[in-house]
Structures are given as structure tokens and as C-alpha cells.
PDB file of N, CA and C in Angstrom:
ATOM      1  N   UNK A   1       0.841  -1.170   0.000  1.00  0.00           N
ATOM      2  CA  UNK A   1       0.000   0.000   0.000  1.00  0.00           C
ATOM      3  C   UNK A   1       0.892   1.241   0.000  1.00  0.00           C
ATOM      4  N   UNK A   2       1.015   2.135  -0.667  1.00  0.00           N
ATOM      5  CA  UNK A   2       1.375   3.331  -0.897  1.00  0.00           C
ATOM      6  C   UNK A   2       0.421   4.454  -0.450  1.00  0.00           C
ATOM      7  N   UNK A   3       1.153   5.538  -0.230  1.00  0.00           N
ATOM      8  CA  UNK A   3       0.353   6.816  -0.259  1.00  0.00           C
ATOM      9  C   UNK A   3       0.555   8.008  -2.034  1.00  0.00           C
ATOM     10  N   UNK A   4      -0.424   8.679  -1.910  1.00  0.00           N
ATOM     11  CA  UNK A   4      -0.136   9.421  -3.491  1.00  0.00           C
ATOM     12  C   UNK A   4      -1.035  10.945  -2.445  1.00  0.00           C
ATOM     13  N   UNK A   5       0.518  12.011  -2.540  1.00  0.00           N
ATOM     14  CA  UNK A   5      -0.079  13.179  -1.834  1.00  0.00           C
ATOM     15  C   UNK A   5      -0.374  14.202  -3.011  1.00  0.00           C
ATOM     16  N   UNK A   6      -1.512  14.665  -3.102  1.00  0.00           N
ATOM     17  CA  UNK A   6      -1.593  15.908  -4.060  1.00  0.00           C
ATOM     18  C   UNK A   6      -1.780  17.432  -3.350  1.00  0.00           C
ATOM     19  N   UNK A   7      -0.990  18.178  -4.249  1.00  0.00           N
ATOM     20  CA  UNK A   7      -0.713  19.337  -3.984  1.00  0.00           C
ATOM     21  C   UNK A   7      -1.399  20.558  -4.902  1.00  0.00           C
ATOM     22  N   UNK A   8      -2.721  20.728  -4.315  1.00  0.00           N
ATOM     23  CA  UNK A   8      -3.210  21.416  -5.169  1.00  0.00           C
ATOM     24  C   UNK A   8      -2.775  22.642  -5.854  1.00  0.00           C
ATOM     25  N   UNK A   9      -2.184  23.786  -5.150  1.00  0.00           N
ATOM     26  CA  UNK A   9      -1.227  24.352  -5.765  1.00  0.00           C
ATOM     27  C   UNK A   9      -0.714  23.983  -7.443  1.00  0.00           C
ATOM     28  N   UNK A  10       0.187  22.787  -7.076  1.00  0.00           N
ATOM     29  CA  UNK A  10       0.642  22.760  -8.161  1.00  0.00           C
ATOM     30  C   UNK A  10      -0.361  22.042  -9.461  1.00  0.00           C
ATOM     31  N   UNK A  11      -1.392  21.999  -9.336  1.00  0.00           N
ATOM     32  CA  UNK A  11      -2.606  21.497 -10.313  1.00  0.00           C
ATOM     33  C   UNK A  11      -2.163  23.230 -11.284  1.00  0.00           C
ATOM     34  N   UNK A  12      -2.177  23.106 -12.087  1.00  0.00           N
ATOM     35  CA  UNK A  12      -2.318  24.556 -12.969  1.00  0.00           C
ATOM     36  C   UNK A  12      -2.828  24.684 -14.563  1.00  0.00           C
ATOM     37  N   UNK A  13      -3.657  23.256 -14.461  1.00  0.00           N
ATOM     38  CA  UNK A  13      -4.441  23.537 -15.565  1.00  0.00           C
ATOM     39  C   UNK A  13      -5.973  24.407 -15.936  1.00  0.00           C
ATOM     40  N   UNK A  14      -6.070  25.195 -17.123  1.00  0.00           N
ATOM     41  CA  UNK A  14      -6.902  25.913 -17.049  1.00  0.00           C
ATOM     42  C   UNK A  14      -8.166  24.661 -17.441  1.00  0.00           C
ATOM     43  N   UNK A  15      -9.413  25.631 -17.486  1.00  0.00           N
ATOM     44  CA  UNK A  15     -10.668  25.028 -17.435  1.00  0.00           C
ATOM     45  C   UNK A  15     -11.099  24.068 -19.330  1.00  0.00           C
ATOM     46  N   UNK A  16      -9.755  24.975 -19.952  1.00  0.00           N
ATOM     47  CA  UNK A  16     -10.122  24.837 -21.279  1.00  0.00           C
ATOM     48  C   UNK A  16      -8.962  23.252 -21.433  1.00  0.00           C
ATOM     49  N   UNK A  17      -8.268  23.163 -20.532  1.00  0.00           N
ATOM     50  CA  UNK A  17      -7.414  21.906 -20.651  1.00  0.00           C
ATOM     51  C   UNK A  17      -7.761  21.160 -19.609  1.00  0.00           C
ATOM     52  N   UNK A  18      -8.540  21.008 -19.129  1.00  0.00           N
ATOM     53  CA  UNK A  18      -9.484  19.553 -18.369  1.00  0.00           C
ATOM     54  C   UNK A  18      -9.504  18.488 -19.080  1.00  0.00           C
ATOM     55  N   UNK A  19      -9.218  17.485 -18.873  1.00  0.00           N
ATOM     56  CA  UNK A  19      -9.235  15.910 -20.169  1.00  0.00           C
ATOM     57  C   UNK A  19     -10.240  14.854 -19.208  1.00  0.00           C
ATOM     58  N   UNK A  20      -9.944  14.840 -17.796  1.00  0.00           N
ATOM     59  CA  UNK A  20     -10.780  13.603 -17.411  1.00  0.00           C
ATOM     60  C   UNK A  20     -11.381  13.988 -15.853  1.00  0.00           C
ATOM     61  N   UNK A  21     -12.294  13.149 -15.585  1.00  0.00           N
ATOM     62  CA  UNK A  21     -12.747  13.412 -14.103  1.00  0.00           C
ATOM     63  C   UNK A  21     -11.586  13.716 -13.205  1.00  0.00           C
ATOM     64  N   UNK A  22     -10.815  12.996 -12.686  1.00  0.00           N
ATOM     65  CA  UNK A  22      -9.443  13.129 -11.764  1.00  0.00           C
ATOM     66  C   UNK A  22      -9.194  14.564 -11.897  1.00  0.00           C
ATOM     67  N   UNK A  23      -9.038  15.051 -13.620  1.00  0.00           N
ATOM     68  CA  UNK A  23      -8.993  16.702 -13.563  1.00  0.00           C
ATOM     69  C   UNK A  23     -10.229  17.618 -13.129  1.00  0.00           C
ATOM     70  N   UNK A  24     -11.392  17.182 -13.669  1.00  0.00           N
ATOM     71  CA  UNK A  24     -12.209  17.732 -12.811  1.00  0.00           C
ATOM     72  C   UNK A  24     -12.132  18.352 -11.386  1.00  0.00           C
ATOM     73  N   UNK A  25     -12.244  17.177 -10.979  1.00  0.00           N
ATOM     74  CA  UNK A  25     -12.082  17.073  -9.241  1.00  0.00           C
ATOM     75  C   UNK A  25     -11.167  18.214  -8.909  1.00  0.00           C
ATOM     76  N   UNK A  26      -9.701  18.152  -9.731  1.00  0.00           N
ATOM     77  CA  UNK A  26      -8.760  18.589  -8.804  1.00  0.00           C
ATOM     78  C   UNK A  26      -8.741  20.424  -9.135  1.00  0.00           C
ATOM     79  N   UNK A  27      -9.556  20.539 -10.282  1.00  0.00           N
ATOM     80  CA  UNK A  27      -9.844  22.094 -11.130  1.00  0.00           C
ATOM     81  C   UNK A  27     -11.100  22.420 -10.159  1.00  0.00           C
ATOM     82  N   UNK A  28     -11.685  21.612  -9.494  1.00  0.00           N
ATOM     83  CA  UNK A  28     -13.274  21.861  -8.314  1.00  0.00           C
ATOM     84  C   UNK A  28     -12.374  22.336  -7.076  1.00  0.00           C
ATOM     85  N   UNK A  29     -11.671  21.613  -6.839  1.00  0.00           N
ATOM     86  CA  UNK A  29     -10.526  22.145  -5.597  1.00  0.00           C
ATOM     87  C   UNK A  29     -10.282  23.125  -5.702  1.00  0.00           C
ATOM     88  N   UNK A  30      -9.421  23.383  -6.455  1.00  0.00           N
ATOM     89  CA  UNK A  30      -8.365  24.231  -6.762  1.00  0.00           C
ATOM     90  C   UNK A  30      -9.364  25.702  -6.712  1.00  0.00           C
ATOM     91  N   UNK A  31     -10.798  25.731  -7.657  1.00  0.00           N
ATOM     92  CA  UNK A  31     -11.043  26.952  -7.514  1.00  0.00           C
ATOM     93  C   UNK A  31     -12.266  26.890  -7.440  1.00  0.00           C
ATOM     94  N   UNK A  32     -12.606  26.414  -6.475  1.00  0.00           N
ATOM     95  CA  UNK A  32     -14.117  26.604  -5.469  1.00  0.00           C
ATOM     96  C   UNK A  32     -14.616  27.525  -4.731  1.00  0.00           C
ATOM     97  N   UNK A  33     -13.443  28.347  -4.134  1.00  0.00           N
ATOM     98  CA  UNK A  33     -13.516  30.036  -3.780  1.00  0.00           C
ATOM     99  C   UNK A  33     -13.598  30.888  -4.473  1.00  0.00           C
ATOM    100  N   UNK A  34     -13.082  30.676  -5.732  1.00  0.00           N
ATOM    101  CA  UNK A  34     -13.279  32.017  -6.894  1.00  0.00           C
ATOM    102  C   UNK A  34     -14.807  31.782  -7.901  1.00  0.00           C
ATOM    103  N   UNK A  35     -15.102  30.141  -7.693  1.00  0.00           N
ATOM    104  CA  UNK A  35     -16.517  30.329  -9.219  1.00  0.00           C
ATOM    105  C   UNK A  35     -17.468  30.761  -8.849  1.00  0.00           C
ATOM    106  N   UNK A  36     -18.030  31.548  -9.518  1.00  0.00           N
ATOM    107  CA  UNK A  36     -19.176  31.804  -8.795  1.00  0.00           C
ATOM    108  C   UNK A  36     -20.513  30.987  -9.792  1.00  0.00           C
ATOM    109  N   UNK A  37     -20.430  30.379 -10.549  1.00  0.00           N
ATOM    110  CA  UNK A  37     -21.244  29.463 -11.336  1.00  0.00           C
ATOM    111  C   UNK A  37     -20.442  28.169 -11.683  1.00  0.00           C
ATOM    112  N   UNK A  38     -21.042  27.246 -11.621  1.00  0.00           N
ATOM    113  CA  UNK A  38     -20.183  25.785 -12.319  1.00  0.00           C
ATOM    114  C   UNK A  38     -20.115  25.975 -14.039  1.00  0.00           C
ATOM    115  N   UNK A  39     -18.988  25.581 -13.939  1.00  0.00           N
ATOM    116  CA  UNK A  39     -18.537  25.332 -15.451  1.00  0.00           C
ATOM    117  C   UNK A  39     -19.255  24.454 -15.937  1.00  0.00           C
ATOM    118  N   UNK A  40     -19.193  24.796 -17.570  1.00  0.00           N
ATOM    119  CA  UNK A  40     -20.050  23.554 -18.623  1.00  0.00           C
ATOM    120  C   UNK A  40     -19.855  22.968 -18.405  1.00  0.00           C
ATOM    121  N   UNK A  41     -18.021  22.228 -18.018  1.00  0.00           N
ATOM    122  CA  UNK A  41     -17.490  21.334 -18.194  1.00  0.00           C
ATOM    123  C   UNK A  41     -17.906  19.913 -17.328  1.00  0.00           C
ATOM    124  N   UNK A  42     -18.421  20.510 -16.177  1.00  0.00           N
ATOM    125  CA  UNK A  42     -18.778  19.929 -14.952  1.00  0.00           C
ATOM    126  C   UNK A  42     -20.030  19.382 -14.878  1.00  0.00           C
ATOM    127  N   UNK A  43     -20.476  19.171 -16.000  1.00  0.00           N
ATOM    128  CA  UNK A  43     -22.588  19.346 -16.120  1.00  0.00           C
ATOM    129  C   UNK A  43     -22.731  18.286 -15.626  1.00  0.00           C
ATOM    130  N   UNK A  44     -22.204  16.879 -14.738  1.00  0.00           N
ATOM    131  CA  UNK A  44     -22.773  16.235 -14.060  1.00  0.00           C
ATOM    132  C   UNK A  44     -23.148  16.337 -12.526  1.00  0.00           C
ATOM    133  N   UNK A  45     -24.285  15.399 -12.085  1.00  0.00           N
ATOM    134  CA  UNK A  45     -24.970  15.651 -10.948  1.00  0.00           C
ATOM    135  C   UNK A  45     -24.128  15.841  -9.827  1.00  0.00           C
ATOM    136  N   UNK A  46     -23.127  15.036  -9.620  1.00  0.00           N
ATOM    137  CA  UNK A  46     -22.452  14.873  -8.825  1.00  0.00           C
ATOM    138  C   UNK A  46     -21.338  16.142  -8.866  1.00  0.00           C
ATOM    139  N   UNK A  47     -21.177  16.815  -9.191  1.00  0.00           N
ATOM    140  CA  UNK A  47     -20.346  18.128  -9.553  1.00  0.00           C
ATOM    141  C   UNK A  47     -21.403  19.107  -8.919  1.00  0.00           C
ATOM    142  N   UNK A  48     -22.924  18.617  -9.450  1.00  0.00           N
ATOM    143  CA  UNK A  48     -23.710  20.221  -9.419  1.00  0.00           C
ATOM    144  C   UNK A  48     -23.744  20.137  -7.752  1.00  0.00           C
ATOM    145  N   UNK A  49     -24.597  19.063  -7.260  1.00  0.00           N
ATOM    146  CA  UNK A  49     -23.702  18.614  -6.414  1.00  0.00           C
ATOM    147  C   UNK A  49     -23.112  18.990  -4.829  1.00  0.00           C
ATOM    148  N   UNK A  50     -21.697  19.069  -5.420  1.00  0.00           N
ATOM    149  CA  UNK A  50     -20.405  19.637  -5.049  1.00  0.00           C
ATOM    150  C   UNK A  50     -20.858  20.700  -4.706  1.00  0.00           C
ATOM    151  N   UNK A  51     -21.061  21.703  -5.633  1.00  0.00           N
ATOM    152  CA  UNK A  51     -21.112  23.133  -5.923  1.00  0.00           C
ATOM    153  C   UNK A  51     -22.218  23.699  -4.988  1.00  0.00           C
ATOM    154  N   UNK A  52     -23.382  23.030  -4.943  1.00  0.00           N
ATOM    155  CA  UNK A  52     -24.392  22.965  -4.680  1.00  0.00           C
ATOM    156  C   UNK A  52     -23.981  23.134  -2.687  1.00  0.00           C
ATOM    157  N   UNK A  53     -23.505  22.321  -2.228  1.00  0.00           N
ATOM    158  CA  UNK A  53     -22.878  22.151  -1.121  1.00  0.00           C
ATOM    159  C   UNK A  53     -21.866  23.461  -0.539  1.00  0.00           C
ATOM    160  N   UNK A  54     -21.284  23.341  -1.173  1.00  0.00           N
ATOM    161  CA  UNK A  54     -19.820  25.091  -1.373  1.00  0.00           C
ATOM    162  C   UNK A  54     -20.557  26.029  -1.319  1.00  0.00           C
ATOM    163  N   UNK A  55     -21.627  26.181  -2.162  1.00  0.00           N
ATOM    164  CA  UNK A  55     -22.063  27.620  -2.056  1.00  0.00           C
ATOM    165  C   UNK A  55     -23.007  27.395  -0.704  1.00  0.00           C
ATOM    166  N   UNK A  56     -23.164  26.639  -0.228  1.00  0.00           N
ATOM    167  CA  UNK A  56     -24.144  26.622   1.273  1.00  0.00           C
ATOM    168  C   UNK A  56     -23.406  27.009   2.049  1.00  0.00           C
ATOM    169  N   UNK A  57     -22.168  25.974   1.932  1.00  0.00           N
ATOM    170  CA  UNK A  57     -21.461  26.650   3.103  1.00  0.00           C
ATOM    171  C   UNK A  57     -20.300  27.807   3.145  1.00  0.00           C
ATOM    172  N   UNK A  58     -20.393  28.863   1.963  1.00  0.00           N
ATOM    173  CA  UNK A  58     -20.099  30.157   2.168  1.00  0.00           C
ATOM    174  C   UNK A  58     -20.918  31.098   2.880  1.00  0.00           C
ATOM    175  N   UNK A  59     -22.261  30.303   2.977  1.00  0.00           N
ATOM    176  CA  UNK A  59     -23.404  31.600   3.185  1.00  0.00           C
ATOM    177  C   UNK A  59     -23.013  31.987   5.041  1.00  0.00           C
ATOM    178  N   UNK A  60     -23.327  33.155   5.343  1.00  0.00           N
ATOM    179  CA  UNK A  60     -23.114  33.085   6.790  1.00  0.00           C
ATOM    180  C   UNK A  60     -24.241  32.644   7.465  1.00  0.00           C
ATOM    181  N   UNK A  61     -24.579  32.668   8.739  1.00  0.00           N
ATOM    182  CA  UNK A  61     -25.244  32.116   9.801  1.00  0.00           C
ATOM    183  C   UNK A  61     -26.704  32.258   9.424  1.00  0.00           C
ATOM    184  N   UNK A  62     -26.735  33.467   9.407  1.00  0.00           N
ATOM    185  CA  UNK A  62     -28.329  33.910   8.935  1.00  0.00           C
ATOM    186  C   UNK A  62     -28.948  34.124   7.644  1.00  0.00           C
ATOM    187  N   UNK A  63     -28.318  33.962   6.543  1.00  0.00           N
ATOM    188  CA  UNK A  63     -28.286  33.782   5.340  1.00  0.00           C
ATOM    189  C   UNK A  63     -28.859  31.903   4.937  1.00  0.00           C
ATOM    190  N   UNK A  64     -28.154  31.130   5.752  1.00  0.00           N
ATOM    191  CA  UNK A  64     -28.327  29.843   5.553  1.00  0.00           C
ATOM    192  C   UNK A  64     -29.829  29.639   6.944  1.00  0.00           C
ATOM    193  N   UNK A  65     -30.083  30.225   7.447  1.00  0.00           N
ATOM    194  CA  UNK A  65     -31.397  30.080   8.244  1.00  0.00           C
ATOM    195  C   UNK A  65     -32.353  30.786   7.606  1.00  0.00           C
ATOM    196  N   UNK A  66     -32.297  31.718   6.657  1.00  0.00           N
ATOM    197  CA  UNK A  66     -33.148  32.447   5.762  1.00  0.00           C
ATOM    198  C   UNK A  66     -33.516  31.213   4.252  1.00  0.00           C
ATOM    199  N   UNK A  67     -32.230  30.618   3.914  1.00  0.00           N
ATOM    200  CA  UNK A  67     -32.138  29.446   3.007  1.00  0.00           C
ATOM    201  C   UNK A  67     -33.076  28.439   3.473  1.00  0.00           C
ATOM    202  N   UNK A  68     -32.389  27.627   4.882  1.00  0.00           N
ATOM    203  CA  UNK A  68     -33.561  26.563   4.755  1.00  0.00           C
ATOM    204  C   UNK A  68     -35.081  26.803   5.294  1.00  0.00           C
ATOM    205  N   UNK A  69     -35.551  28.129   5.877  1.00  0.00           N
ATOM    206  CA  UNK A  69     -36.680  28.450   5.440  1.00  0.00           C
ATOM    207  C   UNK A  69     -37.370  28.418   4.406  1.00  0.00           C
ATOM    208  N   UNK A  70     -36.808  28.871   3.661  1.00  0.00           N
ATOM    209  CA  UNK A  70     -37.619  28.774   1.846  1.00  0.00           C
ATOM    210  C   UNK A  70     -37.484  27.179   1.364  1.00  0.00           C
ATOM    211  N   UNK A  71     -36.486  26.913   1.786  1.00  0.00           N
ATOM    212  CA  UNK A  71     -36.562  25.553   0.988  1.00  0.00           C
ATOM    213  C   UNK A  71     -37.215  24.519   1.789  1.00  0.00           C
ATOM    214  N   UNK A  72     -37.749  24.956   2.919  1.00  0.00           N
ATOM    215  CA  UNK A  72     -39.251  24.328   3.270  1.00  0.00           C
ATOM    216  C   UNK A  72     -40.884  24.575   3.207  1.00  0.00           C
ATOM    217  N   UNK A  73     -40.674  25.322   2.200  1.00  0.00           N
ATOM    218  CA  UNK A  73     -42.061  25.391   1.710  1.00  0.00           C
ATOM    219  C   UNK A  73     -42.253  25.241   0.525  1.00  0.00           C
TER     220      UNK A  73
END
């Protein structure tokens, strides 16, 4: 058994040179603080997802108690 450490940092591919999920993932890392919409590239569920999740938990305290209000009715 081995370990494999990644260093996101050094990930430095742009959005237009993505080739496979593994890049996905590591282009979702890398800049999950700056998107403010998901990329085309990403159009599966499991990405939206992701995103879907991130942007919840940027919201502050009362922003996300104003959220799951609405999204119970």
C-alpha cells in the first residue's frame, strides 16, 4: 500500500485543458472560492452537487437560516 499526496497548488491547468474526471475534481478544488457558477465542463450531478454544497457553506449564519426556510415550503 502506498500513499499518493496531491498538492493542489501545483494542479495549474486551465478550465479549457481539463481531459478527465481526476482533472475535474482537482480544477473543483483548486477553484471553489473564486466560481461563482459551475462550469459547462462539470454538467454532471455529482459536480452540481459539489457546488451545490460550497455555495451553502459560504453563506453566513443567517443567510443559511433564511435558506432553509424557503426551501421548506
Amino acid at each position: 500500500m502506498g500513499f499518493i499526496y496531491l498538492e493542489i497548488i501545483n494542479f495549474v491547468k486551465s478550465e479549457a485543458e481539463v481531459e478527465d474526471e481526476l482533472d475535474k475534481v482537482f480544477f473543483m478544488l483548486k477553484n471553489m472560492s473564486t466560481l461563482r457558477t459551475l462550469p459547462r465542463i462539470m454538467n454532471s450531478a455529482v459536480f452540481q452537487r459539489f457546488f451545490q454544497l460550497a455555495s451553502y457553506a459560504k453563506l453566513t449564519k443567517e443567510e443559511r437560516t433564511m435558506y432553509d426556510i424557503r426551501s421548506k415550503t
